[in-house]
Each structure stands twice: as structure tokens, then as C-alpha cells.
N, C-alpha and C. Protein backbone atom coordinates (compact mmCIF):
# COMPACT_ATOMS: atom_id res chain seq x y z
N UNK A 1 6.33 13.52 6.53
CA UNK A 1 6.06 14.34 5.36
C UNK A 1 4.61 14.11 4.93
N UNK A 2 3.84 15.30 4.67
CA UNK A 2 2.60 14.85 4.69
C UNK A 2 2.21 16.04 2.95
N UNK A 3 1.33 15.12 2.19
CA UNK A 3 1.07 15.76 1.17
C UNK A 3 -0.18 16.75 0.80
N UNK A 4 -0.78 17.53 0.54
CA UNK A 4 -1.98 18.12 0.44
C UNK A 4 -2.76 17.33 -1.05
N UNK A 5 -1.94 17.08 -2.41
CA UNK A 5 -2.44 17.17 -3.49
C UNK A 5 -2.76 15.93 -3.83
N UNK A 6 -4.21 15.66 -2.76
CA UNK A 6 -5.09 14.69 -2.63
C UNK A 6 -6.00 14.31 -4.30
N UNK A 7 -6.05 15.39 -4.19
CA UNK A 7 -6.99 15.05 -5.30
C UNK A 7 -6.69 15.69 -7.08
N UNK A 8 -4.93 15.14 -6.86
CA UNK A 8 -4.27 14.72 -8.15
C UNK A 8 -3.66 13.58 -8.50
N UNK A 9 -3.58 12.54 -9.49
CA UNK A 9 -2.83 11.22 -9.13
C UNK A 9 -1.56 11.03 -9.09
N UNK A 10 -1.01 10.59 -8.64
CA UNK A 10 1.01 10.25 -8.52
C UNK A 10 1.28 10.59 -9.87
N UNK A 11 2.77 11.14 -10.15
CA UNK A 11 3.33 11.57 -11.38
C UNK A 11 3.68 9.87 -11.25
N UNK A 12 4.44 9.69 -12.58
CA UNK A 12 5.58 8.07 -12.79
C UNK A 12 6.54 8.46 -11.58
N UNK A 13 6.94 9.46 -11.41
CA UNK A 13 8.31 9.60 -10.71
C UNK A 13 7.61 8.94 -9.24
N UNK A 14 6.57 10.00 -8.56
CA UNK A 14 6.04 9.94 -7.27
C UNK A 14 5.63 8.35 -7.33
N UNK A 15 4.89 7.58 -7.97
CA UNK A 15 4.66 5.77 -8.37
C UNK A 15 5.81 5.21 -7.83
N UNK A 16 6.73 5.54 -8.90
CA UNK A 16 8.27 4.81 -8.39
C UNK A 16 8.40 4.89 -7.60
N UNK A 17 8.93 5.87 -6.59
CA UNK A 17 8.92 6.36 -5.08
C UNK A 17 8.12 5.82 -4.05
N UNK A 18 6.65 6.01 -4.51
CA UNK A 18 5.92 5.01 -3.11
C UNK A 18 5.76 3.36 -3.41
N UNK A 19 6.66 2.58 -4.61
CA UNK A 19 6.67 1.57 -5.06
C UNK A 19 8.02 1.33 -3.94
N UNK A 20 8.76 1.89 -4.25
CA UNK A 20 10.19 1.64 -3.79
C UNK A 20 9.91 2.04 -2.12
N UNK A 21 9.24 2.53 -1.44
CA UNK A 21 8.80 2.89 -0.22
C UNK A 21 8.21 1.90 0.08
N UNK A 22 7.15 1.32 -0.34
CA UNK A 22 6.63 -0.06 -0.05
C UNK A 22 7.12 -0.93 0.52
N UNK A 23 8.06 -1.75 -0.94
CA UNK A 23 8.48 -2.78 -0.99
C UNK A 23 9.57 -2.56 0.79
N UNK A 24 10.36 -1.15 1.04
CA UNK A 24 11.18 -1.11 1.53
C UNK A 24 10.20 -1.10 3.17
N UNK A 25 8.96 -0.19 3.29
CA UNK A 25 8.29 -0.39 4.24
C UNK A 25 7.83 -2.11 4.72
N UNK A 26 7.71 -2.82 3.35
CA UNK A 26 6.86 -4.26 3.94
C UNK A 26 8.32 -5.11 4.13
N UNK A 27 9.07 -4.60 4.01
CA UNK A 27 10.11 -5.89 4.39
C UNK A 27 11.40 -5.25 5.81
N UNK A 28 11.04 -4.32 6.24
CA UNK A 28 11.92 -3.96 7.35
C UNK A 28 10.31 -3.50 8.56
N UNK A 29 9.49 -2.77 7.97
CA UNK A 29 8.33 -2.57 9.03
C UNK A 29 7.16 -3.41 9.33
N UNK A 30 7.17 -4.46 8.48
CA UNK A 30 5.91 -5.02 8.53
C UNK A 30 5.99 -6.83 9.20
N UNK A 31 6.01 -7.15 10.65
CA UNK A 31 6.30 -8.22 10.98
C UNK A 31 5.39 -8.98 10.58
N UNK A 32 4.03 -9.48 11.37
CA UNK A 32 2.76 -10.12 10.80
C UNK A 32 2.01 -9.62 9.70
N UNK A 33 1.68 -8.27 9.74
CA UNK A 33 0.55 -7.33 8.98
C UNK A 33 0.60 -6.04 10.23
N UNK A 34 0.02 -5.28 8.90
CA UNK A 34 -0.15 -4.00 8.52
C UNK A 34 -1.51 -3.39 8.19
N UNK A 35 -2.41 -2.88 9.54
CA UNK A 35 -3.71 -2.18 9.07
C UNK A 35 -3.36 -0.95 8.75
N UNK A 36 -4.03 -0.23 7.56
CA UNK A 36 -3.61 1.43 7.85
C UNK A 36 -5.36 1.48 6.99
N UNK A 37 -6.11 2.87 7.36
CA UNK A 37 -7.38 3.16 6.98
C UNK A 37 -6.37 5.07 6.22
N UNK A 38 -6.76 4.72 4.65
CA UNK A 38 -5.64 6.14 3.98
C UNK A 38 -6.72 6.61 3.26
N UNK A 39 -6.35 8.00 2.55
CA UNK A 39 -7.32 8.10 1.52
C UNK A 39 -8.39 8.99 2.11
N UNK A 40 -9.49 9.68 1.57
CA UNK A 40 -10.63 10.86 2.40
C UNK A 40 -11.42 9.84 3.02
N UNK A 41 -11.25 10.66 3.94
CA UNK A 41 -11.84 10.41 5.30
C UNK A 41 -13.54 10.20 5.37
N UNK A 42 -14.23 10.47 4.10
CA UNK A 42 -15.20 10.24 4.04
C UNK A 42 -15.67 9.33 3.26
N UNK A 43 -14.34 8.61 2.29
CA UNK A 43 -14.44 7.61 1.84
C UNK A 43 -13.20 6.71 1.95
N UNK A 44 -12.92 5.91 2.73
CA UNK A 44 -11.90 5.80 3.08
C UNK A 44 -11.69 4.72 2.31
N UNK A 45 -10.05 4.11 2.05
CA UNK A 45 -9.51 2.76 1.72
C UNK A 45 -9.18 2.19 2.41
N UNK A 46 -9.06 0.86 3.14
CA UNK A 46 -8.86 -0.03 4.25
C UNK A 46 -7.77 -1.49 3.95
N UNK A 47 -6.89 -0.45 4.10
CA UNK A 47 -5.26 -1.54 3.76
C UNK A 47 -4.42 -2.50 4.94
N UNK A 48 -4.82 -3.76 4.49
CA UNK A 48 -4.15 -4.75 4.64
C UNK A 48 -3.13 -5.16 4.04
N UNK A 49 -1.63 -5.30 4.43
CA UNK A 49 -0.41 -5.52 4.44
C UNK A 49 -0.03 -6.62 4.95
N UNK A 50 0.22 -7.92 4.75
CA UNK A 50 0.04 -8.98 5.55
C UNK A 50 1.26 -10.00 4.40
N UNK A 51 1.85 -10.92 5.66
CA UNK A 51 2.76 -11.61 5.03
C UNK A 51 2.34 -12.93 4.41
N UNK A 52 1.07 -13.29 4.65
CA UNK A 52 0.40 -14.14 3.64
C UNK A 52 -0.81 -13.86 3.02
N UNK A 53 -1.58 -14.37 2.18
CA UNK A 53 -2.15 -13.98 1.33
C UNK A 53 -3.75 -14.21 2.35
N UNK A 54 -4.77 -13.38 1.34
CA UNK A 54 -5.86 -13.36 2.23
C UNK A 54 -6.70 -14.72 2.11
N UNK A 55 -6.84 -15.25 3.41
CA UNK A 55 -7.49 -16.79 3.27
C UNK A 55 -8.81 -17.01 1.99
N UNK A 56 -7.89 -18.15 1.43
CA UNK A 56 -9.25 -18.60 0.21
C UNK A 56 -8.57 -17.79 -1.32
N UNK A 57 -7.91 -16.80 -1.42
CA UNK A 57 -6.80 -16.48 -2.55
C UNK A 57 -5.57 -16.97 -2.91
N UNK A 58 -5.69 -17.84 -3.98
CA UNK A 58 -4.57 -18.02 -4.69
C UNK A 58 -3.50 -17.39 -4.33
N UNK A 59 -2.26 -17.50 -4.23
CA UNK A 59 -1.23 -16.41 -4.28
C UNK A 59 -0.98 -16.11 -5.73
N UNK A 60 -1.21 -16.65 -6.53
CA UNK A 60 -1.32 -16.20 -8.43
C UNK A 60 -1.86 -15.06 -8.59
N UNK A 61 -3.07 -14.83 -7.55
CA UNK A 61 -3.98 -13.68 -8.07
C UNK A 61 -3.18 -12.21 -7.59
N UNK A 62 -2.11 -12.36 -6.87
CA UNK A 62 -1.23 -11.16 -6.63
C UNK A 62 -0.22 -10.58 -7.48
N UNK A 63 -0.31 -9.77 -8.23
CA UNK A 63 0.75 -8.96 -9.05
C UNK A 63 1.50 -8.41 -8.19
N UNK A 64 2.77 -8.13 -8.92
CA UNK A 64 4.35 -7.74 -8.75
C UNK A 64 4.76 -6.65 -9.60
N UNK A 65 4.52 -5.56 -8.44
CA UNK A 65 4.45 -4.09 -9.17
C UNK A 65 6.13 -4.41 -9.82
């Protein structure tokens, strides 16, 4: 399923949904980590998904959507 309305932000409902997609993606799809490059292509975001925290970070400094 692929969305066009790039350049509007998530309703609460759509949040919930890719919250609950997440959590459900990082704990059945995600063995070590997870690269994905999302977001325009001319400015892209560069997501790391990883089952421990990034070397030299606290695990404190991670919030719990």
C-alpha cells in the first residue's frame, strides 16, 4: 500500500496505526536491524531500527511512543 499525501502530516488515527505497525514490524520483522532510506528523495531520512541502542547512548535517552 503505498501513499501519495506526502506532503500532509499523519491524522492521530494514521499515528496510531503506523505506531501499532511499528512496534508490530520491530518485533516479528526486525532480527539484528533495520536500514530503510524513507521520506523525498531529495531529502531523505536514514532509519535505523536496531535491537540495541546506538553505541555511546544511554538507553534513557529513548522514548516509548
Amino acid at each position: 500500500m503505498r501513499h501519495d499525501r506526502h506532503d500532509e502530516p499523519l491524522s492521530d488515527e494514521e499515528r496510531e496505526l503506523f505506531l501499532q505497525y511499528l512496534h508490530r514490524f520491530a518485533r516479528h520483522d526486525v532480527d539484528l536491524f533495520a536500514l530503510m532510506e524513507v521520506g523525498d528523495p531529495e531529502d531523505p531520512c536514514y532509519m535505523t531500527l536496531a535491537r540495541t541502542p546506538v553505541p555511546g547512548t544511554d538507553p534513557a535517552a529513548y522514548r516509548r511512543p
